[in-house]
Protein backbone atom coordinates (compact mmCIF):
# COMPACT_ATOMS: atom_id res chain seq x y z
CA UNK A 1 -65.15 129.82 36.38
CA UNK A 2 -65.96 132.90 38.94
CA UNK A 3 -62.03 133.32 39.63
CA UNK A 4 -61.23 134.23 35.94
CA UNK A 5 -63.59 136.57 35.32
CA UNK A 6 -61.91 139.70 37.06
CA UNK A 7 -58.39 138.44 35.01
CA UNK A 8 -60.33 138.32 31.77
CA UNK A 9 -61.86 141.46 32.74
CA UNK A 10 -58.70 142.76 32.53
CA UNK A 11 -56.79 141.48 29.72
CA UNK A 12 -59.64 143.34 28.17
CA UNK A 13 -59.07 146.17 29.34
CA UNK A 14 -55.24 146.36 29.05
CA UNK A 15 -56.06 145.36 25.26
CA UNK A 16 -58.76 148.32 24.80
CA UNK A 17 -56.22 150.25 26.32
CA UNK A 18 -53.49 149.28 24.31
CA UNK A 19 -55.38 149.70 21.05
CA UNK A 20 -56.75 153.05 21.54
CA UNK A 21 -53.55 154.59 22.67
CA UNK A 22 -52.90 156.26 19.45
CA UNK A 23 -55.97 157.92 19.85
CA UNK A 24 -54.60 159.92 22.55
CA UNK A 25 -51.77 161.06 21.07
CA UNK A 26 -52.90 162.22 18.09
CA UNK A 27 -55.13 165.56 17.48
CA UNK A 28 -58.90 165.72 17.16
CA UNK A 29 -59.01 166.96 13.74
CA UNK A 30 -56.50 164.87 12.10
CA UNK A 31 -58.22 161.55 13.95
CA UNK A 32 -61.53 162.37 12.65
CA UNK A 33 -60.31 162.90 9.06
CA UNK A 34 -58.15 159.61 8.98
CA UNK A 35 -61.34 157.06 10.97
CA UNK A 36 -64.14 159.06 9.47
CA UNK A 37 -65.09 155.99 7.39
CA UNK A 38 -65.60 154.03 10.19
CA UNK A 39 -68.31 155.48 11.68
CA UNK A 40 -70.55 153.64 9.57
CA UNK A 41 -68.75 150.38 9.78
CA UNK A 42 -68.90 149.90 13.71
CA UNK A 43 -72.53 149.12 13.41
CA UNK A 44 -72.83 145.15 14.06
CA UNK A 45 -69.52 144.82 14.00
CA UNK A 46 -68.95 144.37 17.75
CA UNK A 47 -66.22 146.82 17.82
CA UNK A 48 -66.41 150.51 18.83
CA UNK A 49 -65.69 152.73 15.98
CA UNK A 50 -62.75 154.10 18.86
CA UNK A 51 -61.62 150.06 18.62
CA UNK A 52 -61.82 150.13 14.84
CA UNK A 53 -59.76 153.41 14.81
CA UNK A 54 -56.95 152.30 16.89
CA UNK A 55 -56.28 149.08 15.03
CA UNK A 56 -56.24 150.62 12.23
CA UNK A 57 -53.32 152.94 13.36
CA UNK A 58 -51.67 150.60 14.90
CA UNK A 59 -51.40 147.89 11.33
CA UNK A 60 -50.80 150.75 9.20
CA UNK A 61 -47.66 152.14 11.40
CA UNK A 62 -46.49 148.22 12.21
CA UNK A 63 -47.33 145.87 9.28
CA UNK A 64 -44.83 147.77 7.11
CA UNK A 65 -42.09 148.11 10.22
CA UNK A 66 -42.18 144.01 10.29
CA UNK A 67 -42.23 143.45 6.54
CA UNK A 68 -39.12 145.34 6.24
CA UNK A 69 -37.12 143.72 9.34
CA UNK A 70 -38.58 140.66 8.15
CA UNK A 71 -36.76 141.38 4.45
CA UNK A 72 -34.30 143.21 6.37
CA UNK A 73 -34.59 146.60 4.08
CA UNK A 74 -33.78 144.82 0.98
CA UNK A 75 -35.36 145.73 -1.92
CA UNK A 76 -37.98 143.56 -1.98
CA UNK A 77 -39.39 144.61 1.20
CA UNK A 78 -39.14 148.21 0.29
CA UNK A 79 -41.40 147.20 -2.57
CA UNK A 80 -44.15 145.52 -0.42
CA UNK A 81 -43.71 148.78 1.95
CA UNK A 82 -46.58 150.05 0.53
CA UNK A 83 -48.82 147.43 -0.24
CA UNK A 84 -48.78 146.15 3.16
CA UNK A 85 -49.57 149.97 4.20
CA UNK A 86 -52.65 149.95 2.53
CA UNK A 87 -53.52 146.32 4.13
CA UNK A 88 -53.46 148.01 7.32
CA UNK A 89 -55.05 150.60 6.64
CA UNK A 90 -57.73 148.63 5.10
CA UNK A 91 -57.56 145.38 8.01
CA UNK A 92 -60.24 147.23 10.15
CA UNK A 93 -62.70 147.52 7.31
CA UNK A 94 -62.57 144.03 6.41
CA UNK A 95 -62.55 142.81 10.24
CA UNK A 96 -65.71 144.93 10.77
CA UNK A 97 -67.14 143.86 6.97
CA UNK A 98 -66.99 140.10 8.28
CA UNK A 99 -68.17 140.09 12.09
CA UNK A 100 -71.38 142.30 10.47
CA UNK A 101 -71.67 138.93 7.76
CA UNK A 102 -71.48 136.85 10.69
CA UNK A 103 -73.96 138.71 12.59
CA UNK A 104 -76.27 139.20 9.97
CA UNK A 105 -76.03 135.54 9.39
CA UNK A 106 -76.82 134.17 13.13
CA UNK A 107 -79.73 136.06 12.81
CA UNK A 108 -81.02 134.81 9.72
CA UNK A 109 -80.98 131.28 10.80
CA UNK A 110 -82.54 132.02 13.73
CA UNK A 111 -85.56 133.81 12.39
CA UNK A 112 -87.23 130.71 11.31
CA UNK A 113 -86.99 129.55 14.71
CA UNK A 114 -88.78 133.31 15.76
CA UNK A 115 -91.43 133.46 13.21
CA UNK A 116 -92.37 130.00 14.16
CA UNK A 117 -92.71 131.12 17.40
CA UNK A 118 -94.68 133.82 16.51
CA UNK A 119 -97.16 131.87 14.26
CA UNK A 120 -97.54 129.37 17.74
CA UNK A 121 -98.59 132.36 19.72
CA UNK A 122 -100.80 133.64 17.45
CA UNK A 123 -102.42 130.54 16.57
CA UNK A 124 -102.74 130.02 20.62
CA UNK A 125 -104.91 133.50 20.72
CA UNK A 126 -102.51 136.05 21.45
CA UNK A 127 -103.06 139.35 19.80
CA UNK A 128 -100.01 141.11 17.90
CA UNK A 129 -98.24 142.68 20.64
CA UNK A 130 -98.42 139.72 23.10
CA UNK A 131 -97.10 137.36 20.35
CA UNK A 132 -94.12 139.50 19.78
CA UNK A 133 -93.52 139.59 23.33
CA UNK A 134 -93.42 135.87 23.66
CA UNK A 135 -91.62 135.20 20.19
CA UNK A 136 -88.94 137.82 21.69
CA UNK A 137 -88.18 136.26 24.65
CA UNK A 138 -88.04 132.59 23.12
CA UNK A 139 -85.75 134.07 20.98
CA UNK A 140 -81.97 133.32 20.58
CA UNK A 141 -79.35 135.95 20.36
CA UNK A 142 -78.35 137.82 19.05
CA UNK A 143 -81.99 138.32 17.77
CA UNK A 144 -83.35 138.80 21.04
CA UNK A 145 -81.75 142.17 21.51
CA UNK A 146 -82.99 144.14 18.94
CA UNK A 147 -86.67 142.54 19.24
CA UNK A 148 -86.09 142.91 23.06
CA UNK A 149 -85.46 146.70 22.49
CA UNK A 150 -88.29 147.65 19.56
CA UNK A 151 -90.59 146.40 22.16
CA UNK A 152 -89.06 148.85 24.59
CA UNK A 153 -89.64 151.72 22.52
CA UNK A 154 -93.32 150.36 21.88
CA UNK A 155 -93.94 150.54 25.82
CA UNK A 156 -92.43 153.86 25.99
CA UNK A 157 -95.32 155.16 23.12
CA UNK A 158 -93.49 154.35 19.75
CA UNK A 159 -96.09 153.31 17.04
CA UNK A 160 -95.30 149.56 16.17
CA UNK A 161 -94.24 151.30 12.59
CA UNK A 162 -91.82 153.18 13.77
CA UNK A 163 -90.09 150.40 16.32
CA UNK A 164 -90.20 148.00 13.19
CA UNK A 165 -88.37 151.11 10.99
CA UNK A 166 -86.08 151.71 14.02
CA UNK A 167 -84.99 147.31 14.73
CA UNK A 168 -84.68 147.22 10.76
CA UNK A 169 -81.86 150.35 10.72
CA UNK A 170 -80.37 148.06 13.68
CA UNK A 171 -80.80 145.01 11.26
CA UNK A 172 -80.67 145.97 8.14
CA UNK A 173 -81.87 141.76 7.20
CA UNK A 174 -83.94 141.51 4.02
CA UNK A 175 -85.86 138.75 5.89
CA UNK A 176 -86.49 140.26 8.67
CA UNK A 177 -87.58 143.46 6.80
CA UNK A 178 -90.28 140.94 5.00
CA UNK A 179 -91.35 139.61 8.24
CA UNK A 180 -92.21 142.93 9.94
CA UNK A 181 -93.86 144.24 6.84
CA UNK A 182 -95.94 141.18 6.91
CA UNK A 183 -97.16 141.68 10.23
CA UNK A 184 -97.48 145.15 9.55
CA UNK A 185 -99.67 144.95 6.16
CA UNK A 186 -101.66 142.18 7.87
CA UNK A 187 -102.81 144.47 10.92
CA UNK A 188 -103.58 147.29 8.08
CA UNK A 189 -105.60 145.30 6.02
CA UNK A 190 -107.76 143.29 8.33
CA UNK A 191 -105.70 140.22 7.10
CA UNK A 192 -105.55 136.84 9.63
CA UNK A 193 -102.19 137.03 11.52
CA UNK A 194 -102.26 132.41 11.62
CA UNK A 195 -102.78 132.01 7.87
CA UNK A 196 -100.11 135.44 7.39
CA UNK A 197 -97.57 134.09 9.30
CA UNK A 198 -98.23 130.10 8.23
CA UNK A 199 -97.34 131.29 4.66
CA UNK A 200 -94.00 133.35 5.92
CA UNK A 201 -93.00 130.75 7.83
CA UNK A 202 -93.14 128.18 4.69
CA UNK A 203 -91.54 131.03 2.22
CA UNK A 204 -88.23 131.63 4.88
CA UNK A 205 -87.61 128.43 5.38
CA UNK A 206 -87.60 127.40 1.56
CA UNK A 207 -85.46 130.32 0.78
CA UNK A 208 -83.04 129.03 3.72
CA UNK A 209 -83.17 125.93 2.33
CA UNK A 210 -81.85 127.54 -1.50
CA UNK A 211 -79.74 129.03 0.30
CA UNK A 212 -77.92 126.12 1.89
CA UNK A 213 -78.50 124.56 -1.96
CA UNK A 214 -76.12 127.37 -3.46
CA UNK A 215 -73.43 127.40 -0.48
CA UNK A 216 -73.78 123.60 -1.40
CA UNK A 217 -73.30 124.19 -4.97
CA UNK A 218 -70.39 126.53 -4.31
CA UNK A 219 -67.91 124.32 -1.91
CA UNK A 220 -66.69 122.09 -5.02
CA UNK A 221 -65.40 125.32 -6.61
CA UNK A 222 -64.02 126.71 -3.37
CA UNK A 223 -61.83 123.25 -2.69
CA UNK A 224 -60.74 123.39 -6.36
CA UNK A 225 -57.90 125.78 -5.85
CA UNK A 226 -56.40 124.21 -2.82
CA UNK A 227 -56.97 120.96 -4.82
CA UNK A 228 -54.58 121.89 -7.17
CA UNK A 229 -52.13 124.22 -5.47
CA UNK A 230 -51.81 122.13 -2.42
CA UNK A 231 -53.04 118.65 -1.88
CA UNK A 232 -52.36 117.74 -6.23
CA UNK A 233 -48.23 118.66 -5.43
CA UNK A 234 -47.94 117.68 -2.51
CA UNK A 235 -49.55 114.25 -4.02
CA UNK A 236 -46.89 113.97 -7.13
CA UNK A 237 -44.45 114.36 -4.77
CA UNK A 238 -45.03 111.87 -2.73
CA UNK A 239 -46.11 109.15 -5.57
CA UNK A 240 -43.13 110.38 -8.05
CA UNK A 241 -40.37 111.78 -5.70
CA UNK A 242 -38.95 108.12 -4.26
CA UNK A 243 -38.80 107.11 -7.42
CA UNK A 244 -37.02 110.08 -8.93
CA UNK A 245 -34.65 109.66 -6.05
CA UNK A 246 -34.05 106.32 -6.13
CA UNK A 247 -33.40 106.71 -10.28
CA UNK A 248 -30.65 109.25 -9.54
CA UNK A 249 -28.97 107.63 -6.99
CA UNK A 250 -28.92 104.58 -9.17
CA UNK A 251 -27.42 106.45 -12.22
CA UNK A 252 -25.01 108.15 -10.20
């Protein structure tokens, strides 16, 4: 609705706020020494490595605090003092680790979509650069973006080689890096772009297809644990406890 974007605006910006206040108040130098790892993680992680920094300040200085209130300074929360330290420490790594997993993979389903796009247009008589144009504005996000901008850079005099090198350091997706190179070897060699890009187009979407086999495959093995930790328990308790019950309350 129109009347909650200024709030959400906001709540935004009181949280962005709120998580890079330590940045403030701590020096330049020391910052830069205790976030310099994150530099590298902010890319396609949706977070700014400023965002990253903060929350990791912020878990590493109060994870610990509410373990030992929680254990109220016992002994056993001094012992997970530490370990719940280096959790924090570590929580922006893993946050930024799995929003770049879940970008990388919203773009790898929707490159079949793309290329199949791209094969249309082609097939239709568009040259190269029209049929990237078209198969980057048909398609989704978040692969639209980084399409959107290579063919930016194009119109402002890159070579197509060096947009492709550029949108694959922004995408670092080994099926995207296949599809470029095809288009790329096929201009080189004389090859037709139709019969190049009908061949892709069959090879990504049988390697989705594994893919979705092996995640498949997998699940059985990933409901095991909870299978037996969880749900089997819970299960004899249910089936065996009345009775156990109802035997001791007959014997005593």
């Amino acid at each position: 609705m129109p009347g909650t974007k200024p709030e959400e605006h906001g709540n935004r910006s009181s949280y962005r706020v709120f998580i890079e206040l330590p940045l403030k108040l701590m020096p330049g130098a020391l910052l830069k020494r205790l976030c310099s790892d994150l530099e590298g993680r902010a890319a396609l992680s949706g977070m700014s490595v400023n965002r990253l920094a903060g929350l990791r300040i912020w878990a590493t200085l109060f994870l610990p605090v509410v373990i030992l209130l929680l254990f109220r300074f016992s002994r056993s929360g001094l012992m997970l003092f530490a370990p719940c330290a280096a959790l924090g420490w570590m929580l922006p790594v893993l946050i930024a680790a799995k929003n770049r997993d879940r970008y990388l993979d919203e773009v790898r389903r929707a490159l079949p979509g793309t290329a199949d796009m791209l094969y249309a247009f082609v097939l239709g008589g568009k040259n190269l650069d029209q049929a990237f144009r078209g198969a980057a504005e048909a398609a989704p996000e978040p692969l639209r973006s980084p399409l959107t901008q290579a063919l930016r850079e194009m119109e402002l005099g890159s070579t197509r080689a060096e947009a492709f090198e550029r949108l694959l350091e922004r995408c670092p997706l080994p099926e995207l890096a296949s599809l470029l190179r095809t288009l790329l070897e096929a201009e080189r060699r004389g090859h037709p772009l139709a019969g190049t890009l009908e061949v892709f187009s069959r090879e990504i979407r049988l390697r989705r297809r594994d893919q979705l086999r092996v995640a498949v495959a997998k699940a059985p093995l990933k409901l095991l644990a909870p299978l037996v930790f969880l749900i089997l328990p819970a299960s004899v308790i249910l089936t065996v406890g009345p009775t156990f019950l109802a035997t001791l309350m007959h014997r005593f």
